[in-house]
C-alpha atoms as a PDB file:
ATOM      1  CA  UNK A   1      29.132 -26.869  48.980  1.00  0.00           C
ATOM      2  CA  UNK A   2      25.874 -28.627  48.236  1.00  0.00           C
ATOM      3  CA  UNK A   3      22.915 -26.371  48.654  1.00  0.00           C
ATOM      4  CA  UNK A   4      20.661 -27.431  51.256  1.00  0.00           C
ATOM      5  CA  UNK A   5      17.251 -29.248  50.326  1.00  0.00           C
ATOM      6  CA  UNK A   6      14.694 -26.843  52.703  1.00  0.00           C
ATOM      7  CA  UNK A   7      16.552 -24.102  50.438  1.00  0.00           C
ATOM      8  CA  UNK A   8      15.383 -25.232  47.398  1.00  0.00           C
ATOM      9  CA  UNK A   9      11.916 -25.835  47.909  1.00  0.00           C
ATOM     10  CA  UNK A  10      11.840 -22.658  50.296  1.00  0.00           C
ATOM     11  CA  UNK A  11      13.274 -21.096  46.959  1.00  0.00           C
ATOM     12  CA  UNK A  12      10.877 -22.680  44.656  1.00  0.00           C
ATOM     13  CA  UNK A  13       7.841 -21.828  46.854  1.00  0.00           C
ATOM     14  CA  UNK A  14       8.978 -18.459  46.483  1.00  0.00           C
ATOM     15  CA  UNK A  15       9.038 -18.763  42.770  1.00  0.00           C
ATOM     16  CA  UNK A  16       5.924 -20.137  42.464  1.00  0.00           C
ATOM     17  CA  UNK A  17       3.738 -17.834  44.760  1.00  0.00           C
ATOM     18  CA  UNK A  18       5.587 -14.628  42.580  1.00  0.00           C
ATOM     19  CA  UNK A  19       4.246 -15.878  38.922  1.00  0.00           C
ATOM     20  CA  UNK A  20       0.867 -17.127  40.878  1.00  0.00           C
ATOM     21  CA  UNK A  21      -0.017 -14.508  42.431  1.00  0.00           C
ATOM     22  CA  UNK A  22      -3.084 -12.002  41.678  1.00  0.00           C
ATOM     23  CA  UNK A  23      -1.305  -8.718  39.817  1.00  0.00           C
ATOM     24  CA  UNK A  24      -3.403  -5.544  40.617  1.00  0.00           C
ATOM     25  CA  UNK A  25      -1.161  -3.386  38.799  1.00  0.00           C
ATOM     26  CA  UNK A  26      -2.191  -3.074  34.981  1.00  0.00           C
ATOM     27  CA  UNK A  27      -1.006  -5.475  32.396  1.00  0.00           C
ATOM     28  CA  UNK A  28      -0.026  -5.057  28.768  1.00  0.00           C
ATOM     29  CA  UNK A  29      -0.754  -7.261  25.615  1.00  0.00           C
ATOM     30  CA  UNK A  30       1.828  -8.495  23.694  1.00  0.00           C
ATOM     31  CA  UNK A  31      -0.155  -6.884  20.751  1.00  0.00           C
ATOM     32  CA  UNK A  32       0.071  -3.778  22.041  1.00  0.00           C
ATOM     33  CA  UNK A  33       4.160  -4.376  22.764  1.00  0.00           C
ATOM     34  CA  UNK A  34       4.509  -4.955  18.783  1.00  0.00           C
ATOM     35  CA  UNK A  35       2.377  -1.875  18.371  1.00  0.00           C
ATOM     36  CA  UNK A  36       4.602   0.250  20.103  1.00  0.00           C
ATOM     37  CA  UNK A  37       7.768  -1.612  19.065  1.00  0.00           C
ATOM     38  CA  UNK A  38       7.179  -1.781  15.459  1.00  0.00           C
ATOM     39  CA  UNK A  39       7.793  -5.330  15.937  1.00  0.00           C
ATOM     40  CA  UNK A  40       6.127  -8.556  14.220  1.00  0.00           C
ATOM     41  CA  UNK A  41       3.696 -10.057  16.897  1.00  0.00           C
ATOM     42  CA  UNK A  42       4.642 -13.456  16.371  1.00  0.00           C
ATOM     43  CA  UNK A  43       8.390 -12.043  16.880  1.00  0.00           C
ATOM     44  CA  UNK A  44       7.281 -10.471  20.403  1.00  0.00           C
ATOM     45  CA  UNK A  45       5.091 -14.060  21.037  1.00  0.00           C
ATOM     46  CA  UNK A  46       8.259 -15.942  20.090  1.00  0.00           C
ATOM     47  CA  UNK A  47      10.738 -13.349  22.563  1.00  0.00           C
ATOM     48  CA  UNK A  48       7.966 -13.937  25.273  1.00  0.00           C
ATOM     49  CA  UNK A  49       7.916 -17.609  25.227  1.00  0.00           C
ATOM     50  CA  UNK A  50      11.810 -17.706  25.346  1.00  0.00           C
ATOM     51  CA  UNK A  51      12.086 -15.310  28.090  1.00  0.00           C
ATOM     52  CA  UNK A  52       9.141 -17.154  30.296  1.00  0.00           C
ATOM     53  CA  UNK A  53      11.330 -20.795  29.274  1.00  0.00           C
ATOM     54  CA  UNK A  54      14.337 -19.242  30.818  1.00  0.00           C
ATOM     55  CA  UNK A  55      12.362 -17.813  33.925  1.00  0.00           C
ATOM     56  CA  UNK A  56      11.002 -21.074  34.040  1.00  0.00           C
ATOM     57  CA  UNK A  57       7.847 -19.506  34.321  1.00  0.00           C
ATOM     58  CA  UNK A  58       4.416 -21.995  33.058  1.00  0.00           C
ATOM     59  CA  UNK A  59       1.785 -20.169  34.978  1.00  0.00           C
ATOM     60  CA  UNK A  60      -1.218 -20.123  32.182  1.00  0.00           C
ATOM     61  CA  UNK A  61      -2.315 -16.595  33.352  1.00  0.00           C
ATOM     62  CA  UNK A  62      -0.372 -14.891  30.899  1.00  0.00           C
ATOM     63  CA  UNK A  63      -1.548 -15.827  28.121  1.00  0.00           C
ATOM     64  CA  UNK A  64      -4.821 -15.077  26.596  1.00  0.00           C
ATOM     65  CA  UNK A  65      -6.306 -15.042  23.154  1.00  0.00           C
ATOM     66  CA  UNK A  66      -7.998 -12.087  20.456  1.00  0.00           C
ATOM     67  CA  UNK A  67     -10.048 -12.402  17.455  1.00  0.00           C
ATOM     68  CA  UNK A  68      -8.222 -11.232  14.571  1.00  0.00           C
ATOM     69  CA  UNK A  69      -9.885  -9.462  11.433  1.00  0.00           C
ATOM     70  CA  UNK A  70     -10.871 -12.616  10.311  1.00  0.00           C
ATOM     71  CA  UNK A  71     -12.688 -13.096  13.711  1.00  0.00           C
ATOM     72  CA  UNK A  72     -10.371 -15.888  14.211  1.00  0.00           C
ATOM     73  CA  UNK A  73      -8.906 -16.500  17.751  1.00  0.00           C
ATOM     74  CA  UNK A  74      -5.307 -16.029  17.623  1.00  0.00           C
ATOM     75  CA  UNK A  75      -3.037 -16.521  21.044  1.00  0.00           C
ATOM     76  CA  UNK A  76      -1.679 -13.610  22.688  1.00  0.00           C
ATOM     77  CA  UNK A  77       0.226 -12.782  26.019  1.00  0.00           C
ATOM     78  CA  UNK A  78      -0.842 -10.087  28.931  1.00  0.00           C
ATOM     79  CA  UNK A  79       2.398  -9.095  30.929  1.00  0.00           C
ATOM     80  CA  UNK A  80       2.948  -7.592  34.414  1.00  0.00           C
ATOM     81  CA  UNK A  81       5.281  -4.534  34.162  1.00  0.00           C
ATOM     82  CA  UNK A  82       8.037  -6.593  35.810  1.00  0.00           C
ATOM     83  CA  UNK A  83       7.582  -9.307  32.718  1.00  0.00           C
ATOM     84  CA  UNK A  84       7.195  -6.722  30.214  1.00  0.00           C
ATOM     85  CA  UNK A  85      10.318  -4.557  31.742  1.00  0.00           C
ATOM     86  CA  UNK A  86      12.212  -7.644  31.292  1.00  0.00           C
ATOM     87  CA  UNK A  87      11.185  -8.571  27.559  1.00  0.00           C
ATOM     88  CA  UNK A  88      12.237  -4.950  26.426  1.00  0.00           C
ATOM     89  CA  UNK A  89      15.448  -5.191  27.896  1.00  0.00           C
ATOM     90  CA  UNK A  90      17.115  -6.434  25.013  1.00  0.00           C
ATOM     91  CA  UNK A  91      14.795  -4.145  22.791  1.00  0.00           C
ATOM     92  CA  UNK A  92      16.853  -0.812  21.645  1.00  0.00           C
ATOM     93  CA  UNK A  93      16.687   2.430  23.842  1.00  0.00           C
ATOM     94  CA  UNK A  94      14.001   4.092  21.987  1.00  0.00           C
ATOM     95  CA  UNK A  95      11.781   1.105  22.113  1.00  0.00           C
ATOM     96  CA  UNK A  96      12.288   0.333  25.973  1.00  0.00           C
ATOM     97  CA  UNK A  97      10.939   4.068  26.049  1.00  0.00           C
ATOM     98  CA  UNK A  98       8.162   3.771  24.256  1.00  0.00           C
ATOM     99  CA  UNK A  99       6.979   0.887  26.138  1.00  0.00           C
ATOM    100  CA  UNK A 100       7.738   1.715  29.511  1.00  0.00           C
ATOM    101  CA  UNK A 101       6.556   5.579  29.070  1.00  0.00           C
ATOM    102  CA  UNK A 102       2.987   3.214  27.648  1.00  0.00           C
ATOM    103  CA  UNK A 103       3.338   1.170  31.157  1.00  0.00           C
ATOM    104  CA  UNK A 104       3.355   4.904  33.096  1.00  0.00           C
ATOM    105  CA  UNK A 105       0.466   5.669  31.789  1.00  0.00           C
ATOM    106  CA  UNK A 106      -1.663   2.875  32.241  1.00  0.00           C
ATOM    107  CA  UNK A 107      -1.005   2.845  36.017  1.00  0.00           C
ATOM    108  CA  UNK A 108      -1.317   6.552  36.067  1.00  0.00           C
ATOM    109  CA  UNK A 109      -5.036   6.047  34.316  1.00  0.00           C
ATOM    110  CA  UNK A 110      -5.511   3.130  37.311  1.00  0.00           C
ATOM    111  CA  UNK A 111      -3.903   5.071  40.138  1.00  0.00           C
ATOM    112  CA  UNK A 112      -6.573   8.436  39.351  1.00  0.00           C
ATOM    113  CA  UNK A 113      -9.039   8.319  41.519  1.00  0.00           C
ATOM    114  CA  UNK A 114     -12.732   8.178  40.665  1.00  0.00           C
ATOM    115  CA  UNK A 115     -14.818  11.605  40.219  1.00  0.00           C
ATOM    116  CA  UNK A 116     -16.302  12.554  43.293  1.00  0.00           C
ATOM    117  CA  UNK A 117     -19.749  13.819  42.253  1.00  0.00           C
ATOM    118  CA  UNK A 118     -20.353  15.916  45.619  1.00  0.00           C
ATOM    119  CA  UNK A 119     -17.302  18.188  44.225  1.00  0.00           C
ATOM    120  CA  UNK A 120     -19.665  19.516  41.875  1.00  0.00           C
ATOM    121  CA  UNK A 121     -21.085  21.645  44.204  1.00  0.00           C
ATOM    122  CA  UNK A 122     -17.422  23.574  44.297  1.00  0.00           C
ATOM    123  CA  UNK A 123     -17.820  26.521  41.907  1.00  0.00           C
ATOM    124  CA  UNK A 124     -14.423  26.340  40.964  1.00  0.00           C
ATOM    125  CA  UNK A 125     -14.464  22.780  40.325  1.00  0.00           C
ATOM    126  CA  UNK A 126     -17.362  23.609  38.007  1.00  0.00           C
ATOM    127  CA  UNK A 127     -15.221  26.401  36.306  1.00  0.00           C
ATOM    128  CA  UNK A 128     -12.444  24.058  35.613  1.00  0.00           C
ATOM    129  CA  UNK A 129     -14.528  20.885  34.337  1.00  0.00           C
ATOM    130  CA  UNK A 130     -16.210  23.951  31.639  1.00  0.00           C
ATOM    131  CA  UNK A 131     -12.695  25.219  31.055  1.00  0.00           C
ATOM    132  CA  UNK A 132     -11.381  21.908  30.113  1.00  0.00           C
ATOM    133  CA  UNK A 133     -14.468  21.164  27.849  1.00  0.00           C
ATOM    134  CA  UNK A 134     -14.551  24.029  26.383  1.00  0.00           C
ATOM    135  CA  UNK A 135     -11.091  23.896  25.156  1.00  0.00           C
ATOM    136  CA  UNK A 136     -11.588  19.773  24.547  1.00  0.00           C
ATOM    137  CA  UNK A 137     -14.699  21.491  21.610  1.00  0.00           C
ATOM    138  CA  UNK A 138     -12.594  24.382  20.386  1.00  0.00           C
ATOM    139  CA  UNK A 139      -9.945  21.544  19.638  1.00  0.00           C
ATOM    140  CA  UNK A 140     -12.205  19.423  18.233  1.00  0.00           C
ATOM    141  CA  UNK A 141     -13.808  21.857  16.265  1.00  0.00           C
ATOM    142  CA  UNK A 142     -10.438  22.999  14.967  1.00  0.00           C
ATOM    143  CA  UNK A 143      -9.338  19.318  14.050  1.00  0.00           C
ATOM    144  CA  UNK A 144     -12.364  19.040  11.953  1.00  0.00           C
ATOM    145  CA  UNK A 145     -11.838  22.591  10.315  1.00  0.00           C
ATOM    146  CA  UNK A 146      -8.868  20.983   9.336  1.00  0.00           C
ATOM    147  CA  UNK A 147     -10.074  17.675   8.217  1.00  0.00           C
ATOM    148  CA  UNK A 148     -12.356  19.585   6.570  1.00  0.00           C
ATOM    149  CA  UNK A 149     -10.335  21.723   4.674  1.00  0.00           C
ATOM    150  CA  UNK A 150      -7.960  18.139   3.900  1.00  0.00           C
ATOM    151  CA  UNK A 151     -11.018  16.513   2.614  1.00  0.00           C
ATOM    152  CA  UNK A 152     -12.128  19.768   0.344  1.00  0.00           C
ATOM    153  CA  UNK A 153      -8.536  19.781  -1.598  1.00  0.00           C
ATOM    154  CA  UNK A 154      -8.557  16.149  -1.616  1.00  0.00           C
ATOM    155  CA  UNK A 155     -12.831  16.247  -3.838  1.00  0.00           C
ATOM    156  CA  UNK A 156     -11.388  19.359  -5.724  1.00  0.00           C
ATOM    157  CA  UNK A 157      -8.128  16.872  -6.694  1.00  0.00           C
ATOM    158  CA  UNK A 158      -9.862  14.537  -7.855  1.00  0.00           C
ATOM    159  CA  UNK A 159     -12.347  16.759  -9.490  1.00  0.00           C
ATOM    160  CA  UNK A 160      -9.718  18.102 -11.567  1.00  0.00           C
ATOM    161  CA  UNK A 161      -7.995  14.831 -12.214  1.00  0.00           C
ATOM    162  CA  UNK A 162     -11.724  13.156 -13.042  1.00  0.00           C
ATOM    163  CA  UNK A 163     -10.988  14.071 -16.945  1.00  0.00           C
ATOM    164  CA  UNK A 164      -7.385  12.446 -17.111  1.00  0.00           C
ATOM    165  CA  UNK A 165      -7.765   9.321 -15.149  1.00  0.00           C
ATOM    166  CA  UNK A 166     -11.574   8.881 -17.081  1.00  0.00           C
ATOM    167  CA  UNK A 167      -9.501   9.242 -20.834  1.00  0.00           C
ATOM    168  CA  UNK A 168      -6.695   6.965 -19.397  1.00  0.00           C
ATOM    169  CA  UNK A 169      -8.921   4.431 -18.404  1.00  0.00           C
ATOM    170  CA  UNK A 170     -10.856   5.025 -22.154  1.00  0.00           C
ATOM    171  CA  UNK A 171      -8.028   3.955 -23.907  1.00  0.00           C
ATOM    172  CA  UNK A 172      -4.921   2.520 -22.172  1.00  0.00           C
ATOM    173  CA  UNK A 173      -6.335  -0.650 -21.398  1.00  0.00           C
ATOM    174  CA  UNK A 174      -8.390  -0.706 -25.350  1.00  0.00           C
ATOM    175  CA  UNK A 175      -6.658  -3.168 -27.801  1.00  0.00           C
ATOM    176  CA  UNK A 176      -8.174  -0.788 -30.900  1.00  0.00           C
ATOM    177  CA  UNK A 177      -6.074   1.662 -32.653  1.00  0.00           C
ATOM    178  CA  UNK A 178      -7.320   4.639 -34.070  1.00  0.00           C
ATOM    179  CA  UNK A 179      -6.169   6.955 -37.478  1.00  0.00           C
ATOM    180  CA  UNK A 180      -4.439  10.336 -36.492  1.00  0.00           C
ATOM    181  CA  UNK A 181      -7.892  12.152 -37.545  1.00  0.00           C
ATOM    182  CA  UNK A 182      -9.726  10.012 -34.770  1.00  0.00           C
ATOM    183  CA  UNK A 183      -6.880  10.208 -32.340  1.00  0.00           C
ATOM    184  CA  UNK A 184      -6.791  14.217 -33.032  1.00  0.00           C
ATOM    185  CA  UNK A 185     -10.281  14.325 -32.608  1.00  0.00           C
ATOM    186  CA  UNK A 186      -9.859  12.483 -29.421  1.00  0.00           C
ATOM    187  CA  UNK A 187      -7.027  15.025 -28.496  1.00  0.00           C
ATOM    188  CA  UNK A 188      -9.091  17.954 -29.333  1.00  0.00           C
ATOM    189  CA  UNK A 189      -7.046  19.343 -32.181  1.00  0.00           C
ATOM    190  CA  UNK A 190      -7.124  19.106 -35.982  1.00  0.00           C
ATOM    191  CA  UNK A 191      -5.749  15.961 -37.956  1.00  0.00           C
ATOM    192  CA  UNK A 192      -2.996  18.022 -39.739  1.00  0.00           C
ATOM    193  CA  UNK A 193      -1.833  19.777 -36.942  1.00  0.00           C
ATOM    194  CA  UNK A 194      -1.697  16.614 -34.764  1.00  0.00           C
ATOM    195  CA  UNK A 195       0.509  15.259 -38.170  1.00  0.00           C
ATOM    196  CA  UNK A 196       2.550  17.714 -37.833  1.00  0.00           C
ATOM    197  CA  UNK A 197       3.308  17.096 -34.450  1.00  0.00           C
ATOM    198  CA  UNK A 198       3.980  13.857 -35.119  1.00  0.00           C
ATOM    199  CA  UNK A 199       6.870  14.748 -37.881  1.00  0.00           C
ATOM    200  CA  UNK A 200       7.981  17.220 -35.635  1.00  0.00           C
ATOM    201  CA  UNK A 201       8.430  13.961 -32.572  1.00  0.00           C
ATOM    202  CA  UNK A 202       9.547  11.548 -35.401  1.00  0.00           C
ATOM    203  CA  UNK A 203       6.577   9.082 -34.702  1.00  0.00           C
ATOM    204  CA  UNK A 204       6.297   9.487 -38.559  1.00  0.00           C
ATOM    205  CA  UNK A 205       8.663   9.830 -41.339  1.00  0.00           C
ATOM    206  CA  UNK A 206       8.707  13.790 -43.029  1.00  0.00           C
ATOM    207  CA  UNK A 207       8.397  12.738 -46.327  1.00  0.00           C
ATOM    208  CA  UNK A 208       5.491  10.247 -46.159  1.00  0.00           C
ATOM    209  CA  UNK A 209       3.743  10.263 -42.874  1.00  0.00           C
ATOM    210  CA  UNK A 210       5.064   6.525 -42.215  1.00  0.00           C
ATOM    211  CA  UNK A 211       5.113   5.111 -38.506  1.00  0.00           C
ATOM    212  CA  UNK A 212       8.618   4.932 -37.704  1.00  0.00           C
ATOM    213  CA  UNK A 213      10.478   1.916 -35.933  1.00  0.00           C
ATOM    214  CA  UNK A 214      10.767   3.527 -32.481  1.00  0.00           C
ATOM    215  CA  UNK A 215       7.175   4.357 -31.805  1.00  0.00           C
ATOM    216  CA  UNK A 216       5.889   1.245 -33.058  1.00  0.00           C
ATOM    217  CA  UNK A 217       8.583  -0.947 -31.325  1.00  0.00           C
ATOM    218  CA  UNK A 218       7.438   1.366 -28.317  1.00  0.00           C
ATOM    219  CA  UNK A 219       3.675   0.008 -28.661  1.00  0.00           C
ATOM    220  CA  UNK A 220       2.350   3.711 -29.746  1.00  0.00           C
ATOM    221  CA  UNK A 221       1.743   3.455 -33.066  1.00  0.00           C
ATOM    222  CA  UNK A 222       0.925   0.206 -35.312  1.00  0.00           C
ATOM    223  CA  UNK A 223       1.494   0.417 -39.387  1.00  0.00           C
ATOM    224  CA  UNK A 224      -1.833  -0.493 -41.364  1.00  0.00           C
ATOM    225  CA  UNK A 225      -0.393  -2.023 -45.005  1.00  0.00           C
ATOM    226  CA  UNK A 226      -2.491  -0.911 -48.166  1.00  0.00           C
ATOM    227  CA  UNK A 227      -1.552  -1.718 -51.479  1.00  0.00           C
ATOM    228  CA  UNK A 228      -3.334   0.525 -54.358  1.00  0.00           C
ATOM    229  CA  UNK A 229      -2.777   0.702 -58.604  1.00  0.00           C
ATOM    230  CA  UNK A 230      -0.250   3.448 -59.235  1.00  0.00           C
ATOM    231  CA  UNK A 231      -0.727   4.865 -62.482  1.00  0.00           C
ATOM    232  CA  UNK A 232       3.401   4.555 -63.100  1.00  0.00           C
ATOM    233  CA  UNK A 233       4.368   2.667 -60.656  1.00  0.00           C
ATOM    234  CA  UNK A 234       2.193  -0.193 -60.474  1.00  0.00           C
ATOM    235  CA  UNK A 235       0.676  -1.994 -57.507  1.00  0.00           C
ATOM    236  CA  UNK A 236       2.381  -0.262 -54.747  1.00  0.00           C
ATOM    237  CA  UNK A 237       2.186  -0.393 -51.014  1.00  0.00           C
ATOM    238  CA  UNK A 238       1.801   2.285 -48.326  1.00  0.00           C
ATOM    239  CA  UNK A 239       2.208   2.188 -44.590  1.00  0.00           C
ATOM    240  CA  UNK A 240      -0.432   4.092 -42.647  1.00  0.00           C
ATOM    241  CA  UNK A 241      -0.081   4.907 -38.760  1.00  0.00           C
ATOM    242  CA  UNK A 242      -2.427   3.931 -36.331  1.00  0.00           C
ATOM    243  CA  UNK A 243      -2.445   5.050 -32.770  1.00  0.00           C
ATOM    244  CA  UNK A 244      -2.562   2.443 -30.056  1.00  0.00           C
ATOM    245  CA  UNK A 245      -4.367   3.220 -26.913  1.00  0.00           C
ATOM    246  CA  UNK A 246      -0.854   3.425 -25.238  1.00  0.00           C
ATOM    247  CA  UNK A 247       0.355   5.481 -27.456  1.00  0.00           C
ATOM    248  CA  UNK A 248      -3.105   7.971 -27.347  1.00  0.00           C
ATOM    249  CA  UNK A 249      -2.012   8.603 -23.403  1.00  0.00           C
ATOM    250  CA  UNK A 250       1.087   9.243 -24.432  1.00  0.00           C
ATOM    251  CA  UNK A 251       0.484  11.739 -27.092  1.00  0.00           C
ATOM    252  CA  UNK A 252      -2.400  13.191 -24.787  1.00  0.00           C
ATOM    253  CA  UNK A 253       0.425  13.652 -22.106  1.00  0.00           C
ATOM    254  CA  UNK A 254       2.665  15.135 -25.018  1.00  0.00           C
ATOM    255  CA  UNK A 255       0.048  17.374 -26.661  1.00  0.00           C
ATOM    256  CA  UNK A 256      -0.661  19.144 -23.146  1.00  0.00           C
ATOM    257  CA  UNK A 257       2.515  20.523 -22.085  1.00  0.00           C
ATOM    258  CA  UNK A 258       3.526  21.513 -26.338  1.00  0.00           C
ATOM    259  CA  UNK A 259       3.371  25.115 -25.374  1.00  0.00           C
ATOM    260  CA  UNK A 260       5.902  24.267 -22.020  1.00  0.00           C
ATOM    261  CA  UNK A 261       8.092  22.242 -24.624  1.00  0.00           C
ATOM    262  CA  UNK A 262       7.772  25.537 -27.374  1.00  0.00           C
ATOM    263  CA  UNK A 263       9.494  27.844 -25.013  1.00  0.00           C
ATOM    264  CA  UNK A 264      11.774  26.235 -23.480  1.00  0.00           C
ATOM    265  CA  UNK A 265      12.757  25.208 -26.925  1.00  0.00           C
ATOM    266  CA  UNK A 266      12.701  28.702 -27.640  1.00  0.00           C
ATOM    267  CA  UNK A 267      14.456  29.892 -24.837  1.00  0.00           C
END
């Protein structure tokens, strides 16, 4: 059976004085939705504009605009809880809890009533306003011990890592290559020990102190060609290493944890 006509409009008047209507109770942004959400705000703009389509709601006062970080102004939406309530329906449990327990609060923050300043002359209203201060400081004071103390071990960290990031920074990044004495120098050990060291890794052959393949294919060492007048031998032509600045962090790294390598090897 048709629907009467009076019905209708008595049913879109209805409608229309709902979404028109001044909202005293406290609204929420659709910002603050994707906050709690975890959401994408143009995903919670885009949910909002296809739940308002199929309310057939087009009353303006929802939306709204913010300036971004760019101090751009970007469109937004402010919901009544009803609205909002209804978006997060077909959110997952946890986030329909987050938001609604967010909606509590706001009207429980509009709902307290204002400080009556003539209940400062109650002496126990006085005792509790001190009380509650007094623990607000010792909480604040104990959040900034801890900050503090977070901020202390965060200087002494970097204090101690000054000296490693400053030589990686030296040298990584450097497209010169130094000779084992200046890369042992750089090390802070002598040129025939850090040789040795290098035989013992097989960056250099045992016999001859050649770069071998794998380091150099690696990008730690380069081989410097020399040829020279052998008395028996004739011209003849060595292959010197040279450290790259890759492979000076490398043998830095290397170099300070020998002894750790030494016994476990030993063990």
């Amino acid at each position: 059976m048709p629907i009467p006509q009076s019905v209708v409009n008595s049913n879109q008047s209805a409608t229309q004085f709902h979404v028109s209507q001044k909202v005293s109770r406290p609204t929420m942004s659709s910002r603050e939705i994707a906050e709690l959400t975890g959401k994408r705000h143009d995903h919670v703009m885009r949910d909002i504009r296809n739940m308002l389509s199929e309310l057939q709601i087009t009353d303006p006062k929802f939306g709204g605009t913010y300036l971004d970080g760019s101090g751009r102004s970007m469109p937004c939406f402010h919901l009544d809880r009803e609205l909002t309530e209804t978006l997060v329906t077909g959110y997952s449990i946890p986030l329909r809890h987050k938001v609604i327990r967010r909606l509590h609060e706001l009207e429980d923050a509009q709902a307290k009533p204002a400080f009556d300043i003539a209940s400062l002359n109650d002496p126990k209203v006085l005792l509790a306003l001190l009380t509650d201060n007094v623990r607000k400081v010792v909480t604040l004071e104990s959040d900034n011990t801890e900050l503090s103390h977070e901020n202390l071990m965060l200087e002494q960290k970097v204090a101690a890592d000054a000296p490693k990031a400053a030589f990686f920074d030296a040298v990584t990044v450097t497209h010169e290559t130094y000779s084992v004495a200046e890369a042992a120098k750089l090390i802070g050990t002598g040129q025939n020990r850090l040789m040795a060291f290098l035989r013992q890794r097989r960056w250099v052959t045992l016999r001859k102190n050649e770069p071998m393949q794998g380091p150099i294919e690696s990008g730690y060492l380069t081989a410097k060609l020399s040829t020279y007048e052998h008395p028996e031998n004739g011209k003849t032509t060595v292959s010197t290493p040279r450290v790259t600045g890759k492979g000076l962090t490398k043998l830095q790294a290397l170099w300070s944890r020998r002894d750790a390598d030494l016994l476990g090897g030993a063990l």
